[in-house]
Every structure is written in structure tokens, then in C-alpha cells.
N, C-alpha and C. Protein backbone atom coordinates (compact mmCIF):
# COMPACT_ATOMS: atom_id res chain seq x y z
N UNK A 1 -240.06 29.72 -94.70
CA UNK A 1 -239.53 28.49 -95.31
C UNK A 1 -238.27 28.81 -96.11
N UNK A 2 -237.26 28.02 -95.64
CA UNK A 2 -236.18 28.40 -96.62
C UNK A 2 -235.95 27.46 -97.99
N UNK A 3 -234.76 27.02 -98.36
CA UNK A 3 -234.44 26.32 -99.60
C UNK A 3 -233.28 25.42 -99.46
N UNK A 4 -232.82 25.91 -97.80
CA UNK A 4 -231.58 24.97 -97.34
C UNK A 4 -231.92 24.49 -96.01
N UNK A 5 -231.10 23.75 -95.54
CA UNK A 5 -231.36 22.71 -93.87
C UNK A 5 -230.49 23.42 -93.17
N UNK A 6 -231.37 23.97 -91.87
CA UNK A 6 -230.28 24.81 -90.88
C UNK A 6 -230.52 24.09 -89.22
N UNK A 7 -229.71 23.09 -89.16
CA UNK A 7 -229.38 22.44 -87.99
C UNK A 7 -230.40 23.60 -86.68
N UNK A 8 -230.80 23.14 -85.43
CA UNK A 8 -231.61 23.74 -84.86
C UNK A 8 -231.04 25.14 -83.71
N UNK A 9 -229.15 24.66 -83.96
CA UNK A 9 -228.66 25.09 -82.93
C UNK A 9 -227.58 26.25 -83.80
N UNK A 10 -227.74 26.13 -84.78
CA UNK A 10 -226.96 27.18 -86.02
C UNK A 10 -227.12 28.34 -86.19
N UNK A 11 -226.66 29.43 -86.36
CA UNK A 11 -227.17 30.69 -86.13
C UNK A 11 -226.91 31.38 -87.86
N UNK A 12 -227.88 31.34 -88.33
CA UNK A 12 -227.70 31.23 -90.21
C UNK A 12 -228.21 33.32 -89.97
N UNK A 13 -227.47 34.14 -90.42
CA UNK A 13 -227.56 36.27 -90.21
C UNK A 13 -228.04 36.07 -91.55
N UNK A 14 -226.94 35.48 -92.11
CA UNK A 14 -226.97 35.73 -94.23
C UNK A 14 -228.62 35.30 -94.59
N UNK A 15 -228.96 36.56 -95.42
CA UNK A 15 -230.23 35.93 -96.50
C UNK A 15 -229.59 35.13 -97.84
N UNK A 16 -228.33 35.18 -98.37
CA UNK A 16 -227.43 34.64 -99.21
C UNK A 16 -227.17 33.07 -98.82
N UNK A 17 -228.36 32.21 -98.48
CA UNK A 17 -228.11 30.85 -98.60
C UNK A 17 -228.09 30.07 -99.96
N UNK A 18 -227.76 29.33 -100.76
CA UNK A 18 -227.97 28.53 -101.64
C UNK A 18 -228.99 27.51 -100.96
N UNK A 19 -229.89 27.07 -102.67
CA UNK A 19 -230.88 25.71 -102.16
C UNK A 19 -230.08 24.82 -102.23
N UNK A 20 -230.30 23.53 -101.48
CA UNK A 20 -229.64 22.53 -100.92
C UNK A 20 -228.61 22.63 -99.83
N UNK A 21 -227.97 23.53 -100.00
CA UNK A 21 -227.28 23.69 -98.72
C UNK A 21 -227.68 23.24 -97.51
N UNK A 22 -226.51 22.41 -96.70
CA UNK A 22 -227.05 21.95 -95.59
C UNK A 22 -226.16 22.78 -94.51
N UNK A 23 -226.18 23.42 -93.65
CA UNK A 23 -226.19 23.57 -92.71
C UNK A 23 -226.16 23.67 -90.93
N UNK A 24 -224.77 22.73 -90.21
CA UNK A 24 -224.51 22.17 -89.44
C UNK A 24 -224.53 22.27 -87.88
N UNK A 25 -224.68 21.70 -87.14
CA UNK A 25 -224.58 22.26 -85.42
C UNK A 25 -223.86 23.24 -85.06
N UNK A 26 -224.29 24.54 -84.35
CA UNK A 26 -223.04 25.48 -83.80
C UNK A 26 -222.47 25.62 -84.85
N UNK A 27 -223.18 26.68 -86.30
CA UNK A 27 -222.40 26.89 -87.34
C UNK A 27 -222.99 28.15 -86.94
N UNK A 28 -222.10 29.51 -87.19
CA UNK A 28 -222.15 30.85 -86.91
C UNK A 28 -222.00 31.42 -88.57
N UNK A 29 -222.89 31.65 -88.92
CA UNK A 29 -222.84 32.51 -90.66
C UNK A 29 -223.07 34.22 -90.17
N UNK A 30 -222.61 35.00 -90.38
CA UNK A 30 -222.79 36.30 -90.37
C UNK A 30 -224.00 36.99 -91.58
N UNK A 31 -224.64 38.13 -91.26
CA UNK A 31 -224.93 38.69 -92.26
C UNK A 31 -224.07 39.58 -93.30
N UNK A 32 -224.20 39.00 -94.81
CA UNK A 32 -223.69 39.73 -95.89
C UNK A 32 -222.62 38.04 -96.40
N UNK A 33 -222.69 37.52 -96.07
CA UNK A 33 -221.97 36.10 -96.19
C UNK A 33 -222.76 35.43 -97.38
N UNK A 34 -222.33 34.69 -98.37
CA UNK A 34 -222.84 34.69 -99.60
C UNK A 34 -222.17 33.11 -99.43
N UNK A 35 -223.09 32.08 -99.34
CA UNK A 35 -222.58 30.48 -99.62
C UNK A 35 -223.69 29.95 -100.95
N UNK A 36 -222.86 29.49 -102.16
CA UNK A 36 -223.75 29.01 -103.42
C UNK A 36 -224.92 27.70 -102.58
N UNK A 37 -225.29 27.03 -103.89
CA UNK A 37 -226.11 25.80 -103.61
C UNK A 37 -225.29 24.23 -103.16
N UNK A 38 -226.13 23.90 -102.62
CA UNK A 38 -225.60 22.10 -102.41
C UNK A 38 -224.38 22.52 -101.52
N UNK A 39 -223.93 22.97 -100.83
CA UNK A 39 -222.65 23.13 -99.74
C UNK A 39 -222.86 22.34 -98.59
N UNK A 40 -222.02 22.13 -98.20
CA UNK A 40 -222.37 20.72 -96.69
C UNK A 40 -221.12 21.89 -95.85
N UNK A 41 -221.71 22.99 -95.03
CA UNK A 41 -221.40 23.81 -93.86
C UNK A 41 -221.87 22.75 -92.97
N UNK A 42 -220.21 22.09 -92.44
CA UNK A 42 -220.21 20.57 -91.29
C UNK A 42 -220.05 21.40 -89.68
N UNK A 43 -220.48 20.99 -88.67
CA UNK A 43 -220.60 21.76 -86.93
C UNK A 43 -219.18 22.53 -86.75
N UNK A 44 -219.64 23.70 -85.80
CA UNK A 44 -218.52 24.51 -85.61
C UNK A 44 -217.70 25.19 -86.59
N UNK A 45 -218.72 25.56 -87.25
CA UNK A 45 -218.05 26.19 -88.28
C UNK A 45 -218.21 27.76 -88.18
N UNK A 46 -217.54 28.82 -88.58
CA UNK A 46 -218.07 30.25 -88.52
C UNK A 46 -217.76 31.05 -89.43
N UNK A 47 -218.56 32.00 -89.80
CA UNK A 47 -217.99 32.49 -91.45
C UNK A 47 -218.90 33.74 -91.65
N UNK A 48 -217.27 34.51 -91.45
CA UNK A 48 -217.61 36.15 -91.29
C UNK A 48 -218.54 37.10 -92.78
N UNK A 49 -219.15 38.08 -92.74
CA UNK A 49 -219.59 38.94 -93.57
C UNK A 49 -218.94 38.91 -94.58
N UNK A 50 -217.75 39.40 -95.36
CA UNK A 50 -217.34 39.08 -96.53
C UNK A 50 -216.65 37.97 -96.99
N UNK A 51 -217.72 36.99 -96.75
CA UNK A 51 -217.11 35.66 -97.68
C UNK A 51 -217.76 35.00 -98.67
N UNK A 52 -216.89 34.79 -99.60
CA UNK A 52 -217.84 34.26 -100.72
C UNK A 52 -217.79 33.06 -101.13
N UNK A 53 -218.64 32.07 -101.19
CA UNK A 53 -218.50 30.44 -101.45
C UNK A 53 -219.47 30.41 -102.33
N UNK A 54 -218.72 29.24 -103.34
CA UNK A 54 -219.21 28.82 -104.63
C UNK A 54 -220.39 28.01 -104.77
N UNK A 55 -220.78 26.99 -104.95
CA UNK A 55 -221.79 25.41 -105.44
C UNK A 55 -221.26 24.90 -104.77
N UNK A 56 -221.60 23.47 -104.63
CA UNK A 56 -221.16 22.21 -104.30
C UNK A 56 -219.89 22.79 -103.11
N UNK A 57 -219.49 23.16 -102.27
CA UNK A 57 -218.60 23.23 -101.38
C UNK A 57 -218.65 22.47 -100.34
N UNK A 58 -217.50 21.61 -99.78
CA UNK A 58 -217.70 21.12 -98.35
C UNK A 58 -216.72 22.03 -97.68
N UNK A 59 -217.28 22.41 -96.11
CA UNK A 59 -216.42 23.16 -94.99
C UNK A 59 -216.79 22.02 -93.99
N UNK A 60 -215.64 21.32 -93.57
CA UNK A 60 -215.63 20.66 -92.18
C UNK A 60 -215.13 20.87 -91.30
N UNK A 61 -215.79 20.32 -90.36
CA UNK A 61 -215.75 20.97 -88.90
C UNK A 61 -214.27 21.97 -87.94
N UNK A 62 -214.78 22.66 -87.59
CA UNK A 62 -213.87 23.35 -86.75
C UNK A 62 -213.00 24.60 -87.68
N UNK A 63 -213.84 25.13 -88.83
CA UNK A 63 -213.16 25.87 -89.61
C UNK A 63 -213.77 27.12 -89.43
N UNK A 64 -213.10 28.00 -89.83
CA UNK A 64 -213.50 30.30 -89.42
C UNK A 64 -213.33 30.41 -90.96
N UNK A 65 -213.73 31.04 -91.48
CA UNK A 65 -214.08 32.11 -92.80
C UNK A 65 -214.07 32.67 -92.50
N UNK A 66 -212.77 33.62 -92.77
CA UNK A 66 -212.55 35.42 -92.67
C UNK A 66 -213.09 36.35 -93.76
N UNK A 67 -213.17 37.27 -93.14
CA UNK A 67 -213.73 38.53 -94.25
C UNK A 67 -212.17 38.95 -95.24
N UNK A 68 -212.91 38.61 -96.79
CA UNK A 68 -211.90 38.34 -97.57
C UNK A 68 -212.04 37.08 -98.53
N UNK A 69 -211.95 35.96 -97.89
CA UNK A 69 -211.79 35.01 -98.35
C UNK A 69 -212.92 34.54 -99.77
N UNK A 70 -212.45 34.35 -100.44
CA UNK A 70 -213.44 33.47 -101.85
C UNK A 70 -212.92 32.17 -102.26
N UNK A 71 -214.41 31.46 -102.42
CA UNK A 71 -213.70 30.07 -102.82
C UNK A 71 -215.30 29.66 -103.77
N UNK A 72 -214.06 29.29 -104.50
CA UNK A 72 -214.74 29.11 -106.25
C UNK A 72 -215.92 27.36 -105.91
N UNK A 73 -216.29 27.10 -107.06
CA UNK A 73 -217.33 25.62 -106.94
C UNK A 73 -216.30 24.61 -106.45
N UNK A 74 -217.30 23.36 -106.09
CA UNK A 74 -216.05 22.41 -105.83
C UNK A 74 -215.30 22.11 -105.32
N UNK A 75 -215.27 23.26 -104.43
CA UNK A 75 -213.62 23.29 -103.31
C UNK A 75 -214.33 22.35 -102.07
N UNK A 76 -213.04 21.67 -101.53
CA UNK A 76 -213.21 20.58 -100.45
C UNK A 76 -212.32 21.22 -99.41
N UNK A 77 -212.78 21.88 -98.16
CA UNK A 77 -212.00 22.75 -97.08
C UNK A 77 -212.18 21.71 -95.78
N UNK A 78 -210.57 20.94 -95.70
CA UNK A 78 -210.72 19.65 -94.67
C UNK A 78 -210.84 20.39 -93.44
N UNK A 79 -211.13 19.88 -92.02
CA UNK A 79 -210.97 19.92 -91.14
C UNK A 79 -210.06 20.50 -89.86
N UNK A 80 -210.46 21.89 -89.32
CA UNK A 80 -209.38 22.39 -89.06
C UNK A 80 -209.04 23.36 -89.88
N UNK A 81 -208.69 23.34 -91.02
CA UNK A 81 -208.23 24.22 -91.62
C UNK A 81 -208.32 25.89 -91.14
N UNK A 82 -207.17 26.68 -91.37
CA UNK A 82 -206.89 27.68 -90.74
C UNK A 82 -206.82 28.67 -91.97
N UNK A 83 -207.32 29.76 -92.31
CA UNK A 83 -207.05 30.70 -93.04
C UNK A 83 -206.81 31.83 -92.12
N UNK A 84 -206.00 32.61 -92.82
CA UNK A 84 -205.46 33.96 -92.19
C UNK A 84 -205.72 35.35 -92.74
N UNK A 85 -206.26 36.64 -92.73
CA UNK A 85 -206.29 37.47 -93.40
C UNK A 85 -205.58 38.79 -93.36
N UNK A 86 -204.97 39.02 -91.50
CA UNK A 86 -204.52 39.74 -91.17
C UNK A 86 -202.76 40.01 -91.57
N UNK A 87 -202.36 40.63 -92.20
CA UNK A 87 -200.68 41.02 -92.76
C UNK A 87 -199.98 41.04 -91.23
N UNK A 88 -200.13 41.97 -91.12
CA UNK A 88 -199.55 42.39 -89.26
C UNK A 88 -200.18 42.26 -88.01
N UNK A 89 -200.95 41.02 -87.07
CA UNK A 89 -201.98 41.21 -86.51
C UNK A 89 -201.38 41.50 -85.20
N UNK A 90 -201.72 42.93 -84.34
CA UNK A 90 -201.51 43.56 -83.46
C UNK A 90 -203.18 43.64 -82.43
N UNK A 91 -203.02 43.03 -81.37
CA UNK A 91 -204.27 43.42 -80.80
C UNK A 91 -204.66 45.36 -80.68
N UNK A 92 -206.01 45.16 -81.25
CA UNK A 92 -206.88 46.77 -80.31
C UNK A 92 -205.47 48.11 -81.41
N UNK A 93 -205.16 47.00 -82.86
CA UNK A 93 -205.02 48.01 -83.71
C UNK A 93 -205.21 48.32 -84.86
N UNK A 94 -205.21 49.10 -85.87
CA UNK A 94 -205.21 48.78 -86.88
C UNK A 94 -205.03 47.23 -87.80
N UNK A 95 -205.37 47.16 -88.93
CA UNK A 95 -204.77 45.89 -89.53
C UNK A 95 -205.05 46.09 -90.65
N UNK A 96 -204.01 45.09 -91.60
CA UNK A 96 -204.51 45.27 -92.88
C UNK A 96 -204.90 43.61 -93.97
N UNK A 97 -206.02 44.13 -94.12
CA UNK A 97 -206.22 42.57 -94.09
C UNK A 97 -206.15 42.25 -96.06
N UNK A 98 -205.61 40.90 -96.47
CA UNK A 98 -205.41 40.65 -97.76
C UNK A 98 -206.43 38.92 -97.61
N UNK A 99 -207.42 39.31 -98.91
CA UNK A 99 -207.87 38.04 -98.73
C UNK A 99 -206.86 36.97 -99.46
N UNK A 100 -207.41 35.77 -99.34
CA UNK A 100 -207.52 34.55 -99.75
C UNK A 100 -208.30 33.69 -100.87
N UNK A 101 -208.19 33.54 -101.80
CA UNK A 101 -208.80 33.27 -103.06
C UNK A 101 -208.41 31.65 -103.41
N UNK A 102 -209.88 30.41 -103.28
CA UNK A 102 -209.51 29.46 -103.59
C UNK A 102 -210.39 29.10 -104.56
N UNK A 103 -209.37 28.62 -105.68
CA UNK A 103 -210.04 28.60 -107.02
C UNK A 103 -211.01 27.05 -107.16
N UNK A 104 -211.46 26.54 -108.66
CA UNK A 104 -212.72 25.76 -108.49
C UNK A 104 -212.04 24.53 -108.08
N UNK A 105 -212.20 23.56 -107.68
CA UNK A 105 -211.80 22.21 -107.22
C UNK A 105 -210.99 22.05 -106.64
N UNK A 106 -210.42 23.06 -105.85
CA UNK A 106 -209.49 22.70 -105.19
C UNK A 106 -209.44 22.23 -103.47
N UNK A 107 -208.69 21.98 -102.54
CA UNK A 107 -208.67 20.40 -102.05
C UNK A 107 -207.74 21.01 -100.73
N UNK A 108 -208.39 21.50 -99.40
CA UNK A 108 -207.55 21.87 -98.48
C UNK A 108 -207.40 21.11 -97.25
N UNK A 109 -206.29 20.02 -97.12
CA UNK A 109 -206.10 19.05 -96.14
C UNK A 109 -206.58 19.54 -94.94
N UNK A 110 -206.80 18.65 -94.00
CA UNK A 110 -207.02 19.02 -92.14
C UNK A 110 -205.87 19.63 -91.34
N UNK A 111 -205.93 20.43 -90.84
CA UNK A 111 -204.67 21.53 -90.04
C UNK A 111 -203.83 22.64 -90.92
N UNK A 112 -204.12 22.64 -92.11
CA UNK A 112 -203.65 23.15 -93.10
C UNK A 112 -202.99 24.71 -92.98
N UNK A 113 -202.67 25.57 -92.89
CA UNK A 113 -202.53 26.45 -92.55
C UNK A 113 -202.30 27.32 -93.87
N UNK A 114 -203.20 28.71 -94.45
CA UNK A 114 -203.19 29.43 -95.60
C UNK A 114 -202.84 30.64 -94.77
N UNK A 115 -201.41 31.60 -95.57
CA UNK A 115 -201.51 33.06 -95.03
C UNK A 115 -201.98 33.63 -96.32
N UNK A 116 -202.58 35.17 -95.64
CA UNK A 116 -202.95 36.29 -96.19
C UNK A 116 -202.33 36.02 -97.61
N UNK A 117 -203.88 36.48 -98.28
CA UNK A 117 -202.88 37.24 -100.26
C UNK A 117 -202.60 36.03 -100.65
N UNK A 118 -202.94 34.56 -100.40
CA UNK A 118 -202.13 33.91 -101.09
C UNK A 118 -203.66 33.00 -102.33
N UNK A 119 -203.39 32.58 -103.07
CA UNK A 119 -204.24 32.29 -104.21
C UNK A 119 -204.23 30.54 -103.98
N UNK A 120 -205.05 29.35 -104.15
CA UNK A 120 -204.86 28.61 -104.58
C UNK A 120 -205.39 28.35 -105.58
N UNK A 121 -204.56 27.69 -106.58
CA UNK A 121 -205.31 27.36 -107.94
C UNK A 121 -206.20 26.09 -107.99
N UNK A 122 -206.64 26.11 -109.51
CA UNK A 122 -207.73 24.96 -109.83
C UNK A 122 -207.31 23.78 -109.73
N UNK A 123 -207.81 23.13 -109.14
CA UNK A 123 -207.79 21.71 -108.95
C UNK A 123 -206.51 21.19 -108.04
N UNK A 124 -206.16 21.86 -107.51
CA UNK A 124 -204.83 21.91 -106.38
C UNK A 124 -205.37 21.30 -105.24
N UNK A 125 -204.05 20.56 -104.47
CA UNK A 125 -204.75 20.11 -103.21
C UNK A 125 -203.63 20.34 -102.53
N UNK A 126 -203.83 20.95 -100.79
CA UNK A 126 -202.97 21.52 -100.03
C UNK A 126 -202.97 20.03 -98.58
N UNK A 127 -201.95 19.81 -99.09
CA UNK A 127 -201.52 18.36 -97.92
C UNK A 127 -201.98 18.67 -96.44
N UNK A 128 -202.88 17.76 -95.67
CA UNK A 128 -202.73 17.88 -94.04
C UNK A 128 -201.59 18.26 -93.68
N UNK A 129 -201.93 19.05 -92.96
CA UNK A 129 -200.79 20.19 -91.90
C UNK A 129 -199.49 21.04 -92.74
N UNK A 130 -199.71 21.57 -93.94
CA UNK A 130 -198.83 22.19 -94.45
C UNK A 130 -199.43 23.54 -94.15
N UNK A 131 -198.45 24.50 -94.51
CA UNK A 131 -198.23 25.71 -93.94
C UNK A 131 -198.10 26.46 -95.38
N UNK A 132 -198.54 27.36 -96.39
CA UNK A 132 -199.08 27.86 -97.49
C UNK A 132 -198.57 29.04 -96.98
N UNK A 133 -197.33 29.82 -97.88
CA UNK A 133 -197.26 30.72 -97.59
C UNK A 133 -196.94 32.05 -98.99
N UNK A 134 -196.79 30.74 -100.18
CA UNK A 134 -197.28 31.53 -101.32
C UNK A 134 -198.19 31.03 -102.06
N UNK A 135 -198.26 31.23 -103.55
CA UNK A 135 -199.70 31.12 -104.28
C UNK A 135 -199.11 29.55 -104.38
N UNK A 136 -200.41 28.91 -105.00
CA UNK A 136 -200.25 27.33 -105.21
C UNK A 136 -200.93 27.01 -106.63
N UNK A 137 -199.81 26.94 -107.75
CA UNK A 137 -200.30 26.89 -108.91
C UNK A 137 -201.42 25.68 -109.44
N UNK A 138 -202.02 25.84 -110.29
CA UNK A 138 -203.37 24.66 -110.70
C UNK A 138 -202.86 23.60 -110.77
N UNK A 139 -203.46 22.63 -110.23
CA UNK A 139 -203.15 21.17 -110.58
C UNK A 139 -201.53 20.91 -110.10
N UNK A 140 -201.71 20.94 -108.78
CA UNK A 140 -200.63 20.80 -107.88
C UNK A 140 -200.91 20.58 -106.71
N UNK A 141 -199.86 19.59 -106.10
CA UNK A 141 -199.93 19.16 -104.79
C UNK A 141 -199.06 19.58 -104.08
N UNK A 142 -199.17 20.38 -102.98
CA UNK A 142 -197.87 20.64 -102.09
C UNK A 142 -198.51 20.15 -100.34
N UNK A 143 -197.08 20.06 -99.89
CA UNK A 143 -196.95 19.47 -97.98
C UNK A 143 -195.59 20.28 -97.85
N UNK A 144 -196.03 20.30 -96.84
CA UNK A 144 -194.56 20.80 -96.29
C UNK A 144 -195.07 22.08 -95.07
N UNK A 145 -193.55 22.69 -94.69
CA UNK A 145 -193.32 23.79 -94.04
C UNK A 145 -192.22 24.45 -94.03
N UNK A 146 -192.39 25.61 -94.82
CA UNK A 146 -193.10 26.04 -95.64
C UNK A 146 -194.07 24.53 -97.12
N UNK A 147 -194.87 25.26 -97.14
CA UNK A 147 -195.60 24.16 -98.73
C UNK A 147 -195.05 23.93 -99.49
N UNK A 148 -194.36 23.07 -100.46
CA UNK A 148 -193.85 23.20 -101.48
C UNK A 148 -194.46 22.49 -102.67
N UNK A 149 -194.09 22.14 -103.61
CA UNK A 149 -194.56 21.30 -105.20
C UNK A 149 -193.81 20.16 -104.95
N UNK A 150 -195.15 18.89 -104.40
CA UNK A 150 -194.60 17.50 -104.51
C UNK A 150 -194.37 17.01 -105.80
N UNK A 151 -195.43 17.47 -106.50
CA UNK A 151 -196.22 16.13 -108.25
C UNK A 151 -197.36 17.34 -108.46
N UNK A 152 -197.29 17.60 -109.79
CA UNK A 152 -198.10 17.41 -110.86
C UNK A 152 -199.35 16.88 -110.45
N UNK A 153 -200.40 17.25 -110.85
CA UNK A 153 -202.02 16.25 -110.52
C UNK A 153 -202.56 16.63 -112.02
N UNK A 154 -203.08 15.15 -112.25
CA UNK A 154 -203.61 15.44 -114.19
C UNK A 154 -204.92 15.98 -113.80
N UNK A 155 -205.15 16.60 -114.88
CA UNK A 155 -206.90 17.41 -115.08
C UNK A 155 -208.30 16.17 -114.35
């Protein structure tokens, strides 16, 4: 008996579930994968051995969690969304991989695109289909390509 809902067709490795967590169709969790409580992991989702997720998280559909990546309580990861970990990615070679760190409440549009090493801050939200290619300070909105600082967002 677990403490979270694991869709029938989901393949849950991690003993690191949170209670409430729900758990979606054709979601691939690895073992050593660490997701807090109350998270809504939405279908097609996959999420490698070193990742770390907070409380309350939504991941919707069609999203990869790389080894690396952390994301604090609160965070909303839209649809699509693309994280990257690899610096130089060369097939069948070496690599060097830099995670991704998304802080508590923060807000990652659908198609979004995050590279390696880059930080988002608290309460930040990253616009559908922008392209993130440095850190994204707290309580900020950026779009673009490259991302940039539209506005200010109050606490």
C-alpha cells in the first residue's frame, strides 16, 4: 500500500514518493528520484534518478526531468517544457552536465525552453515558448528569444 495514486500504466522505480501525490499515465520515475507531497505528475511524463521536487508541484504532460534538476514547493512546470543539462552534448561521449535549480513558486510556461546552470528564482514565471538562457531573478517575468525582463511581479 502506498500513500500516493500511481495510474495503472506508470512505472513509479523511486521509494521517494510523497503522500498525496498523484501520479499519471505513461509516467516513467526512475529509482533515487525524490518527488515531495501533493504533486500532480500529469501522463508522459519521465524523471531521471537525480531529481529533486518539492510539495505541492504540478509537472504537465509531455515533460523529462534530468539528472540535476531541483525544484523547490509550489513550482507550476507547463506543458512541454524542455530542460537541458548537458553543456556540450556529443553523442557516445563524454558530457558535462550542470543542473537546473527552480526556486519556490515559480511558473514555467508550455514549450519553454531552460539551458544548463541556469537558476530560476522565487516566484518568477517563464512565458510560453521562451528560450532561458541565463538566471531569472525572483519575481519576474520574462518571454522572449533569448528570455528577457518584461515587468516586475508583486510578492
Amino acid at each position: 500500500m502506498t500513500d500516493y495514486f500511481k495510474h495503472e500504466t506508470a512505472i513509479v522505480e523511486s521509494k521517494s514518493i510523497g503522500r498525496g501525490t498523484r501520479v499519471w499515465a505513461f509516467t516513467h520515475i526512475l529509482s533515487g528520484a525524490q518527488i515531495g507531497s501533493d504533486c500532480n505528475i500529469c501522463d508522459h511524463v519521465f524523471i531521471e534518478k537525480d531529481v529533486i521536487i518539492g510539495d505541492r508541484v504540478t509537472v504537465k504532460s509531455g515533460v523529462q526531468l534530468w539528472d540535476g534538476l531541483r525544484v523547490e514547493s509550489d513550482v507550476f512546470i507547463g506543458p512541454n517544457a524542455t530542460f537541458t543539462n548537458d553543456v556540450f552534448p556529443r553523442s557516445k561521449q563524454t558530457f558535462e552536465l550542470m543542473g537546473i535549480h527552480l526556486e519556490k513558486g515559480a511558473s514555467i510556461g508550455a514549450n519553454a525552453t531552460i539551458l544548463p546552470g541556469v537558476r530560476i528564482g522565487r516566484n518568477s514565471m517563464v512565458g510560453a515558448g521562451a528560450v532561458v538562457t541565463k538566471n531569472v531573478p525572483s519575481n519576474t517575468l520574462v518571454t522572449g528569444n533569448p528570455a528577457r525582463i518584461v515587468r516586475e511581479l508583486k510578492d
